[in-house]
C-alpha atoms as a PDB file:
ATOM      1  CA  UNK A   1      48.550  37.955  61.390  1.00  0.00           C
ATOM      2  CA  UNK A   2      50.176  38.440  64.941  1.00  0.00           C
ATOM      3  CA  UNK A   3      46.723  38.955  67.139  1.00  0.00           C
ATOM      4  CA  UNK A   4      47.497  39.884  71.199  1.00  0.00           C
ATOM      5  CA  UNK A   5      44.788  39.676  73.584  1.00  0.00           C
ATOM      6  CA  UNK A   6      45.396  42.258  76.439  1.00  0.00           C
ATOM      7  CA  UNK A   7      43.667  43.106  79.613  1.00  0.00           C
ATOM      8  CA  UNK A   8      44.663  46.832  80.489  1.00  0.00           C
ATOM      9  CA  UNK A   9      43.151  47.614  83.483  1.00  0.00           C
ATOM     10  CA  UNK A  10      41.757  50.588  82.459  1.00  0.00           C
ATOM     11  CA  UNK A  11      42.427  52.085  78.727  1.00  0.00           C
ATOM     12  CA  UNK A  12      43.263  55.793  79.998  1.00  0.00           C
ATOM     13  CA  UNK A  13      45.914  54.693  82.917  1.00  0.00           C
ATOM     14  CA  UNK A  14      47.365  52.320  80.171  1.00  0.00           C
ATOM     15  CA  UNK A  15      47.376  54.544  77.040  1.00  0.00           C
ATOM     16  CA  UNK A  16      50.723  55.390  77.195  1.00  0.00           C
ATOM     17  CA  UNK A  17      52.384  52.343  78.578  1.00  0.00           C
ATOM     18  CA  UNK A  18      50.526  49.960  75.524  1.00  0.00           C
ATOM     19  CA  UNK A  19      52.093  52.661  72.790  1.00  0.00           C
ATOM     20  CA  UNK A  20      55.268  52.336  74.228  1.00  0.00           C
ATOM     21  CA  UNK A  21      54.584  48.413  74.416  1.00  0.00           C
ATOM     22  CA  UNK A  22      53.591  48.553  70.503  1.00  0.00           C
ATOM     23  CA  UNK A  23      56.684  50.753  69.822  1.00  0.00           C
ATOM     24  CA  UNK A  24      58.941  48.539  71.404  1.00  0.00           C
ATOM     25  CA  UNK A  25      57.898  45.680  69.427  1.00  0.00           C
ATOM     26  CA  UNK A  26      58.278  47.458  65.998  1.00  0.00           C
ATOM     27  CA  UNK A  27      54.548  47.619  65.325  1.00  0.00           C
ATOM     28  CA  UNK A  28      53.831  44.415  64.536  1.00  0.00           C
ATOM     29  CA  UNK A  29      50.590  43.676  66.432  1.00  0.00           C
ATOM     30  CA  UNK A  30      47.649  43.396  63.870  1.00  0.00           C
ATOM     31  CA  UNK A  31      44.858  43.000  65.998  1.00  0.00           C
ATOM     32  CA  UNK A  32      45.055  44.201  69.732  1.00  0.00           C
ATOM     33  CA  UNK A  33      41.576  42.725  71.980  1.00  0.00           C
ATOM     34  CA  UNK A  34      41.498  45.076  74.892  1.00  0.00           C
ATOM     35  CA  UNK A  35      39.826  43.934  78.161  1.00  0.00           C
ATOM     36  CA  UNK A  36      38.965  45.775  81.382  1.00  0.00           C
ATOM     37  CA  UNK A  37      38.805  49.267  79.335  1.00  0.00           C
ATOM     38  CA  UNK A  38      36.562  50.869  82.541  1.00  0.00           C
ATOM     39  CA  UNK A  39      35.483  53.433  80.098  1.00  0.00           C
ATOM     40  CA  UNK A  40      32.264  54.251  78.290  1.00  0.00           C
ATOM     41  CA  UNK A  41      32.214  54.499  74.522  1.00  0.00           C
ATOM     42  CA  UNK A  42      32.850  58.294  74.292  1.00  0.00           C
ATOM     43  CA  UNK A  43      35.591  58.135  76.646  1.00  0.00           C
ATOM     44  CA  UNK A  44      37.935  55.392  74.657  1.00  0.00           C
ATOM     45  CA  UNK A  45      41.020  57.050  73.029  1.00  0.00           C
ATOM     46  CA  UNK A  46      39.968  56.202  69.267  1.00  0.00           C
ATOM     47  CA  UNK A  47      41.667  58.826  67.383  1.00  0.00           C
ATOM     48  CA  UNK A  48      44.765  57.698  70.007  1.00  0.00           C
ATOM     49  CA  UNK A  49      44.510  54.071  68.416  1.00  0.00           C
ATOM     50  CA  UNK A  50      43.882  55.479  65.080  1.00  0.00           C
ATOM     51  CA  UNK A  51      47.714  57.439  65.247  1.00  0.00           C
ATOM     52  CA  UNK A  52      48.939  54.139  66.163  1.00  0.00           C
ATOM     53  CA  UNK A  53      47.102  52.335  62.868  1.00  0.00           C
ATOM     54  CA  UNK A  54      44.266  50.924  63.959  1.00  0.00           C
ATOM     55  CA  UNK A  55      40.594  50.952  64.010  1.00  0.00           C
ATOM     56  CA  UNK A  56      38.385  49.985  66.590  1.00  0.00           C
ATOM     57  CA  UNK A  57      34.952  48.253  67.642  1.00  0.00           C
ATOM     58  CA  UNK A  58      34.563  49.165  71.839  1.00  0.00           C
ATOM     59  CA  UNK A  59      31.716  47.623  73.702  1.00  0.00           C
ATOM     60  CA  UNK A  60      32.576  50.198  77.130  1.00  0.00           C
ATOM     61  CA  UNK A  61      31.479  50.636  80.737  1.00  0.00           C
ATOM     62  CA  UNK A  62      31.742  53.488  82.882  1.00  0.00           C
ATOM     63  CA  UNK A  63      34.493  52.269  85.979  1.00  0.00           C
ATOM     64  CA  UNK A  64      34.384  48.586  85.242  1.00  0.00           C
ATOM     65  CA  UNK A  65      34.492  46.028  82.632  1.00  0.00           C
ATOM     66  CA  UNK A  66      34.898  47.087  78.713  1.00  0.00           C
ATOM     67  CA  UNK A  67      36.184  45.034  75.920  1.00  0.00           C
ATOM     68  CA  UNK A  68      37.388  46.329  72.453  1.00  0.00           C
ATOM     69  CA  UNK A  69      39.025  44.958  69.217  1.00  0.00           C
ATOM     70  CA  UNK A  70      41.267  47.165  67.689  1.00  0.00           C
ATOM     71  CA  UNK A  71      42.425  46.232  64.297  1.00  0.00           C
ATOM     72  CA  UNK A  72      45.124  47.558  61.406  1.00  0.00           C
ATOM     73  CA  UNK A  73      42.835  44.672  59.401  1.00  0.00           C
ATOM     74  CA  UNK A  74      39.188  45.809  58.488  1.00  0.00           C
ATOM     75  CA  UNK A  75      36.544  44.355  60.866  1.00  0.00           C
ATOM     76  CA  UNK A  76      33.268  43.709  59.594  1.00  0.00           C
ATOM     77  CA  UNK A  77      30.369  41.634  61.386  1.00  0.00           C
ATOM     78  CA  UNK A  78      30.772  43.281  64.951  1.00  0.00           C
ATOM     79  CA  UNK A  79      28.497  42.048  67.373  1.00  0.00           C
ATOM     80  CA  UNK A  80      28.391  43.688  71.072  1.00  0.00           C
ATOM     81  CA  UNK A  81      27.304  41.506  73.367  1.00  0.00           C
ATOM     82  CA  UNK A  82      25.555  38.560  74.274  1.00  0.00           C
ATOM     83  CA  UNK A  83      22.252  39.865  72.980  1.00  0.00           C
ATOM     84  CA  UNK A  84      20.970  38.193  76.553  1.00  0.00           C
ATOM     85  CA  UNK A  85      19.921  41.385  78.721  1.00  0.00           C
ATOM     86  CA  UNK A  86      20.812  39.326  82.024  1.00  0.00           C
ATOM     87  CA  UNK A  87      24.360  39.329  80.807  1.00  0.00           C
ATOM     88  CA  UNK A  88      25.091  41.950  78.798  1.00  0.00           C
ATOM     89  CA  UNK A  89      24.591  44.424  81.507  1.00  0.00           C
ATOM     90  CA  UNK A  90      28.369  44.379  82.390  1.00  0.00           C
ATOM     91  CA  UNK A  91      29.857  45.441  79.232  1.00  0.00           C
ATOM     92  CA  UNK A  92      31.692  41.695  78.402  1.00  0.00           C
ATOM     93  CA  UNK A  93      32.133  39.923  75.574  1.00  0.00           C
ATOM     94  CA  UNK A  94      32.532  41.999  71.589  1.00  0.00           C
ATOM     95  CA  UNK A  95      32.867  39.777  68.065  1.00  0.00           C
ATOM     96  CA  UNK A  96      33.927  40.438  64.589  1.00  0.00           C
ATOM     97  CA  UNK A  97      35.302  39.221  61.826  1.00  0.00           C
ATOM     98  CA  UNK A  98      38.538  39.739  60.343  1.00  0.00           C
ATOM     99  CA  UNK A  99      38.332  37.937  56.621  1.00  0.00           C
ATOM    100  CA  UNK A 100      36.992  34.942  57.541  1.00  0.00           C
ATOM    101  CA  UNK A 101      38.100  34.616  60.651  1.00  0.00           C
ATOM    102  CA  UNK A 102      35.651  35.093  63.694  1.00  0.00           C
ATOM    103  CA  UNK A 103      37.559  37.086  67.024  1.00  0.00           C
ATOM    104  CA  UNK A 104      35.422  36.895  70.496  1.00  0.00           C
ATOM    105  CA  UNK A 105      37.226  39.123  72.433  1.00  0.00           C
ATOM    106  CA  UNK A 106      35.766  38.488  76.171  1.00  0.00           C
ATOM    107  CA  UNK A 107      36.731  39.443  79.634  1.00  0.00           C
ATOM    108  CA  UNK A 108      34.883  36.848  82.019  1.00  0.00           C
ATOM    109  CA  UNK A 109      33.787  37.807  85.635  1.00  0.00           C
ATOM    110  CA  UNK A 110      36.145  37.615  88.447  1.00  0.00           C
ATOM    111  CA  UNK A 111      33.478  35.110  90.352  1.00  0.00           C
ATOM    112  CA  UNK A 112      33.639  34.857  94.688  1.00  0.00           C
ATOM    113  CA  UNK A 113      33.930  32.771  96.869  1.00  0.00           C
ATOM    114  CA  UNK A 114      31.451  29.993  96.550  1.00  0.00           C
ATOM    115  CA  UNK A 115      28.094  30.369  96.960  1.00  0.00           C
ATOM    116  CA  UNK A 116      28.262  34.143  96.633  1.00  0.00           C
ATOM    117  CA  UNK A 117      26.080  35.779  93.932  1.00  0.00           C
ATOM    118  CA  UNK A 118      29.523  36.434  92.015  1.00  0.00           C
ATOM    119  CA  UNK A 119      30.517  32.929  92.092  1.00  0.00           C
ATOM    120  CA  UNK A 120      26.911  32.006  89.924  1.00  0.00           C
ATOM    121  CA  UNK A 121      26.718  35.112  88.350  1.00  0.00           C
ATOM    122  CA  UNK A 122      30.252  33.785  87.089  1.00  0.00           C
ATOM    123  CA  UNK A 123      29.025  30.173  86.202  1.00  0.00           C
ATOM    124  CA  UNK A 124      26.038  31.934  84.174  1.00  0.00           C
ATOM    125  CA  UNK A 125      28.236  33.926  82.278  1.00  0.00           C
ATOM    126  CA  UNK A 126      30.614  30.791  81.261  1.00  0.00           C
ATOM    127  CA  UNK A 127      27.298  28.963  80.427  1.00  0.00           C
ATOM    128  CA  UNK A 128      26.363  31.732  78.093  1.00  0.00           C
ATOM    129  CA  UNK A 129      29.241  31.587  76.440  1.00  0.00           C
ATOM    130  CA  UNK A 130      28.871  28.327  75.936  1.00  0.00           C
ATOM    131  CA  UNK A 131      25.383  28.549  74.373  1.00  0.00           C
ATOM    132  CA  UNK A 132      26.598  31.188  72.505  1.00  0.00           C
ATOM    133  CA  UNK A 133      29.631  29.327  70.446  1.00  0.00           C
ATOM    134  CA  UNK A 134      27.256  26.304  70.662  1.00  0.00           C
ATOM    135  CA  UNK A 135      24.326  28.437  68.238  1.00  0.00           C
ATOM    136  CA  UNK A 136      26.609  30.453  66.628  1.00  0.00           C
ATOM    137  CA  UNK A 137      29.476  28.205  65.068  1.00  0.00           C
ATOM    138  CA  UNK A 138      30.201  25.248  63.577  1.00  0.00           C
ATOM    139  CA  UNK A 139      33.238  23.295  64.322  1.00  0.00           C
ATOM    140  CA  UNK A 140      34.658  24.374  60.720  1.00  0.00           C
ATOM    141  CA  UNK A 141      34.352  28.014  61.594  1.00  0.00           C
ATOM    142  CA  UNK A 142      37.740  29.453  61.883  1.00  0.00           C
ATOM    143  CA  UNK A 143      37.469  30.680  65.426  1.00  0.00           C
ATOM    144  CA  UNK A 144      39.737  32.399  67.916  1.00  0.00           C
ATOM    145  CA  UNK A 145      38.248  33.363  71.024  1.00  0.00           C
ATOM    146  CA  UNK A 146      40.598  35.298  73.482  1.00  0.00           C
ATOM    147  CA  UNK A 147      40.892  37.588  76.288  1.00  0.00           C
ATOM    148  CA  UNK A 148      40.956  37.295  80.420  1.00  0.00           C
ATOM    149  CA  UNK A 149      39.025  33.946  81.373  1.00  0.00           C
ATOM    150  CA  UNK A 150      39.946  34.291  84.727  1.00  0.00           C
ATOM    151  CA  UNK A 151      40.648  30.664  85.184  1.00  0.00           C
ATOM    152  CA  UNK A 152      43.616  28.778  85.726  1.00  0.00           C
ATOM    153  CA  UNK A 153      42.774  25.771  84.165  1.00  0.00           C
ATOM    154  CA  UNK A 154      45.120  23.377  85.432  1.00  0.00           C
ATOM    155  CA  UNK A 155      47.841  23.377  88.517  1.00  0.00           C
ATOM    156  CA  UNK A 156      50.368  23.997  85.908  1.00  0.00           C
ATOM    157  CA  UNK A 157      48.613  27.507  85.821  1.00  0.00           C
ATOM    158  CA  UNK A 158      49.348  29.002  89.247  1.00  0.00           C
ATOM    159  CA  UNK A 159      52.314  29.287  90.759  1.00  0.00           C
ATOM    160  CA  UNK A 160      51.846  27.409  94.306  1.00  0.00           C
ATOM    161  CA  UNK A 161      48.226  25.256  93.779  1.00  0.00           C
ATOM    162  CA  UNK A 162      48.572  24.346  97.637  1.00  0.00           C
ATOM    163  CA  UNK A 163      48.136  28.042  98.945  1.00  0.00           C
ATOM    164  CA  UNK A 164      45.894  29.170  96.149  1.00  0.00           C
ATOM    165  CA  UNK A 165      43.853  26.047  95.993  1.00  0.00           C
ATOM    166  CA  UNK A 166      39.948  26.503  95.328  1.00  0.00           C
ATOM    167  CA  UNK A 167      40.062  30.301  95.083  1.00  0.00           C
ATOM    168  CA  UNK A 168      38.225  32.298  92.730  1.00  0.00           C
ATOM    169  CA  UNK A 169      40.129  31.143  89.445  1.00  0.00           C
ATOM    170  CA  UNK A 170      40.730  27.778  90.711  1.00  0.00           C
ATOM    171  CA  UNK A 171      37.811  26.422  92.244  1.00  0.00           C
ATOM    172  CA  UNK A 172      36.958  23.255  90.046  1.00  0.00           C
ATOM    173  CA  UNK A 173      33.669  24.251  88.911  1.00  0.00           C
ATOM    174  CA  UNK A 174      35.503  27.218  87.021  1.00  0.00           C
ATOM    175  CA  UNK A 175      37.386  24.624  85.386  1.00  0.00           C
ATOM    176  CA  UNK A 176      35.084  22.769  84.130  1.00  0.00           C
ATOM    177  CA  UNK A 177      33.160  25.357  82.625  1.00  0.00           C
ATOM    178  CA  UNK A 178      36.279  26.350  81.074  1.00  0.00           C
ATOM    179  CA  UNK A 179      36.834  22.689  79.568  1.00  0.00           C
ATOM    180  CA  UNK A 180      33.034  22.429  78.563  1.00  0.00           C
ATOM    181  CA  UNK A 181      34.295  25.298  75.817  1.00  0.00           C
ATOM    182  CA  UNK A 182      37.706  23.379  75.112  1.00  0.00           C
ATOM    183  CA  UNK A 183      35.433  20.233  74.435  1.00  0.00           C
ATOM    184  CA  UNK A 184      33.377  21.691  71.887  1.00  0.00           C
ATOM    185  CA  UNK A 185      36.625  21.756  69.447  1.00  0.00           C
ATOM    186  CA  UNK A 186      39.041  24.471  70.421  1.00  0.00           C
ATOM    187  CA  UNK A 187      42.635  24.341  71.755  1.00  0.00           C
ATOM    188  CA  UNK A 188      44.290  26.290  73.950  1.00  0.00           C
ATOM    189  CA  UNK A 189      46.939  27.733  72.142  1.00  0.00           C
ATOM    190  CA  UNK A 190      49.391  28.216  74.513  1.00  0.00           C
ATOM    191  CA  UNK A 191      49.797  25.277  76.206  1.00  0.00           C
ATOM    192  CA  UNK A 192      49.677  23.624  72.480  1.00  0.00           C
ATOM    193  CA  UNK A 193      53.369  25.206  72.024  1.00  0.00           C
ATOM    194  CA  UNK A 194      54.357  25.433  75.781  1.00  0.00           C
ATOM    195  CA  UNK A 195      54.563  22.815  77.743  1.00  0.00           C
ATOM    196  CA  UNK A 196      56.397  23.732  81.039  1.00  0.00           C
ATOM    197  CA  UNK A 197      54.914  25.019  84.265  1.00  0.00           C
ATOM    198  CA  UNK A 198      56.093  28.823  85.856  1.00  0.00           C
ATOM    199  CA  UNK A 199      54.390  31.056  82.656  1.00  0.00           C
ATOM    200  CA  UNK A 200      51.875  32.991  83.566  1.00  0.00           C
ATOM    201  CA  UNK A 201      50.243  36.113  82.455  1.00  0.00           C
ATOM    202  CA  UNK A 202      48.402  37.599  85.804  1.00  0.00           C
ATOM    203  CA  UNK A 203      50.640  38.571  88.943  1.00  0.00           C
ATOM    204  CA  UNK A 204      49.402  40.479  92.099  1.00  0.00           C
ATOM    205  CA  UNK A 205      50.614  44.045  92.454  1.00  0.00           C
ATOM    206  CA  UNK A 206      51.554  43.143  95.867  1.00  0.00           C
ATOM    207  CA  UNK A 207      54.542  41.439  97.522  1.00  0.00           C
ATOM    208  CA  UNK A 208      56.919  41.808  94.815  1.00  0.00           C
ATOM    209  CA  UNK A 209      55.085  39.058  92.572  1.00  0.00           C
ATOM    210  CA  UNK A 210      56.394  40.384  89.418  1.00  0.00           C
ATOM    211  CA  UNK A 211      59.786  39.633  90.385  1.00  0.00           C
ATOM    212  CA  UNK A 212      58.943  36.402  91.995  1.00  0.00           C
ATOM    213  CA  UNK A 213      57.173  34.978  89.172  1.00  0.00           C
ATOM    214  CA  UNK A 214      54.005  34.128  91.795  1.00  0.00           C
ATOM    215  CA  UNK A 215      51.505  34.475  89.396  1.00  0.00           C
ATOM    216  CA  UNK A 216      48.556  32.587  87.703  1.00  0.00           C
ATOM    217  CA  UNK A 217      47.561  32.594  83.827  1.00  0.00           C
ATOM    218  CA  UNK A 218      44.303  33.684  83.131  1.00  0.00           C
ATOM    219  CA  UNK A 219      44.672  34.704  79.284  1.00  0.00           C
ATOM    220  CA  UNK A 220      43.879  32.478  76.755  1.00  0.00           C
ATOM    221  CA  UNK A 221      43.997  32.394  72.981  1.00  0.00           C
ATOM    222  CA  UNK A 222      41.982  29.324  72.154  1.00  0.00           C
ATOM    223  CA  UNK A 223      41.688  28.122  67.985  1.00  0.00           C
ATOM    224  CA  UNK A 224      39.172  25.965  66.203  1.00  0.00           C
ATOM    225  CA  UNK A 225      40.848  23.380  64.820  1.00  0.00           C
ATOM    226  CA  UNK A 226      40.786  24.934  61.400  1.00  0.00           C
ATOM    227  CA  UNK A 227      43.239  27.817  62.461  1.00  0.00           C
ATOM    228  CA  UNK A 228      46.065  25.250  64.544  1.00  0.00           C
ATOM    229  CA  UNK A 229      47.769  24.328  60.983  1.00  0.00           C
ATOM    230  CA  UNK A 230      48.174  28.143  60.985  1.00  0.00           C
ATOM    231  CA  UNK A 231      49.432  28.852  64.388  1.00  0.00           C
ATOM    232  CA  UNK A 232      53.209  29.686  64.276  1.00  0.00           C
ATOM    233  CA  UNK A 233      54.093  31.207  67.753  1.00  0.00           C
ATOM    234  CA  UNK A 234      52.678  32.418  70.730  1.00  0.00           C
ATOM    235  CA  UNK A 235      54.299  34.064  73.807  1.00  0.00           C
ATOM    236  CA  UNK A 236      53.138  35.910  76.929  1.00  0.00           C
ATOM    237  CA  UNK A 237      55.149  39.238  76.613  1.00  0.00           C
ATOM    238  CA  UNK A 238      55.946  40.451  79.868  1.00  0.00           C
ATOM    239  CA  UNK A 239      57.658  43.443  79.198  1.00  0.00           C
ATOM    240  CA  UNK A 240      54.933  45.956  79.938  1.00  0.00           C
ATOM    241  CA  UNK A 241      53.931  44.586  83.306  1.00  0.00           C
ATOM    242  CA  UNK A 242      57.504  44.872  83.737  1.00  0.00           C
ATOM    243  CA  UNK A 243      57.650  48.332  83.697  1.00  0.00           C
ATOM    244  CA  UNK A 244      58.683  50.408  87.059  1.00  0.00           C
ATOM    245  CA  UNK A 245      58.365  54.252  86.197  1.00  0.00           C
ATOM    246  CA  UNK A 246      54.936  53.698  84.250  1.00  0.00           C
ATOM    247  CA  UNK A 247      52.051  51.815  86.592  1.00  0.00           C
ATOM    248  CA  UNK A 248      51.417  48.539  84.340  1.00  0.00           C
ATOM    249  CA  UNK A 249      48.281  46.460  84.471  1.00  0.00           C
ATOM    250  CA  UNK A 250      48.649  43.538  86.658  1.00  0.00           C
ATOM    251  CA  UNK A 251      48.255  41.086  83.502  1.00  0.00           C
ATOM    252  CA  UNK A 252      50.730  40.801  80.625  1.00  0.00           C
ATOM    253  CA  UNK A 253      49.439  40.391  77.011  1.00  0.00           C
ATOM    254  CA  UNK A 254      49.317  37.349  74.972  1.00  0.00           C
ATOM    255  CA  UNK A 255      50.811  37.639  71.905  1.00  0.00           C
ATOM    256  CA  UNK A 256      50.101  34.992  69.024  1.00  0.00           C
ATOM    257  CA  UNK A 257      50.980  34.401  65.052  1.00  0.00           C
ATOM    258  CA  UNK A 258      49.135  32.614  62.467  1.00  0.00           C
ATOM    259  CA  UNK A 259      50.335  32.462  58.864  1.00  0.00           C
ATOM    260  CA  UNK A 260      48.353  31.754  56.145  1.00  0.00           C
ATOM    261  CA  UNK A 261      49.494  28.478  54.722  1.00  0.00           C
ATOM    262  CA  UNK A 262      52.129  26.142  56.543  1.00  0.00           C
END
């Protein structure tokens, strides 16, 4: 199962870029978690997604937010939301399960500067999450949770940690919510297979930072530890944010393989 996690930054302005993205990788994506759709329910491009083979669960917002799972593998067990009506205003977090595999697909707020409502509105959310995987799961769930966290977790994450130190996405107190959910048994797949620093999957729109490589990575694909053994490969494709005659989304997808048996 190759499983990408990919925020689009908006569904309609990316419709054509991601089937040109799934095209040029020979159609091998299996399950494709959408964040930052900005589109209520009736206005996601299903029978789009269905041409390209797959089916999909869409939790949607009108203008912001929006999270979907889009599958060539039956979903069953969809859950949209939090069920907390505090948090599941913005249209956030969507679950299913593929097999026996549980996928939380979640875009987490963008946060402000601290002490701004965003910046605890942001902290709430992480918490929820938290209590969420913490009443939901058991550590011998198979588990992947993906999508935008925006957090860099460590310095290795951002591309200068002097100039973008304790900014919204670095600010320690993002961090370690975002290690509170590592801690309860789940690995971030990514760093598990690359080590080095200057990979990133988020880059401004402005000042060239594309081409620079100044960028941050805010997408994770994070594993219980019963799916590691499976994980084979995982890569941040960059080819669609690449992309000069079609407007990309600022982030690149995440792209990651599991096999059955190793």
């Amino acid at each position: 199962m190759k499983i990408a996690s990919y925020n689009v930054n908006s569904i309609k302005a990316r419709l054509e870029l991601m089937s040109l993205w799934l095209e040029h990788r020979g159609g091998d994506i299996d399950v494709l978690c959408l964040q930052e759709t900005k589109t209520i329910d009736q206005g996601f491009p299903k029978e789009a997604l269905k041409e390209l083979g797959f089916e999909c669960a869409i939790l949607g917002q009108k203008a912001y937010n929006g999270v979907a799972i889009c599958s060539r593998i039956p979903l069953t067990d969809i859950i949209y939301g939090f069920g907390d009506k505090s948090l599941d205003l913005q249209k956030r977090i969507i679950s299913a399960k593929i097999n026996d595999i549980n996928i939380i697909n979640i875009y987490a707020p963008h946060g402000g500067l601290r002490g701004e409502e965003k910046y605890f509105y942001k902290l709430k959310w992480f918490e929820g999450l938290l209590n969420l995987l913490r009443d939901n799961y058991t550590q011998d769930d198979k588990i992947l949770i993906l999508g935008d966290f925006n957090v860099a977790s460590t310095d290795k994450d951002i591309y200068d940690p002097i100039k973008l130190f304790d900014i919204p996405a670095t600010m320690q107190e993002e961090r370690d919510a975002f290690n509170k959910l590592v801690k309860l048994g789940l690995t971030d797949c990514f760093r598990h297979l690359n080590k080095d620093d200057g990979m990133y999957s988020w880059w401004s729109y402005r000042d060239l930072a594309i081409w620079n490589n100044q960028g941050m990575r805010l997408d994770y694909i994070l594993a219980s530890q019963s799916m590691m053994p499976k994980l084979v490969n995982i890569a941040i494709d960059i080819w669609p944010r690449r992309k000069k005659n079609i407007t990309p989304s600022d982030h690149a997808p995440i792209v990651a393989e599991f096999i059955s048996e190793k």
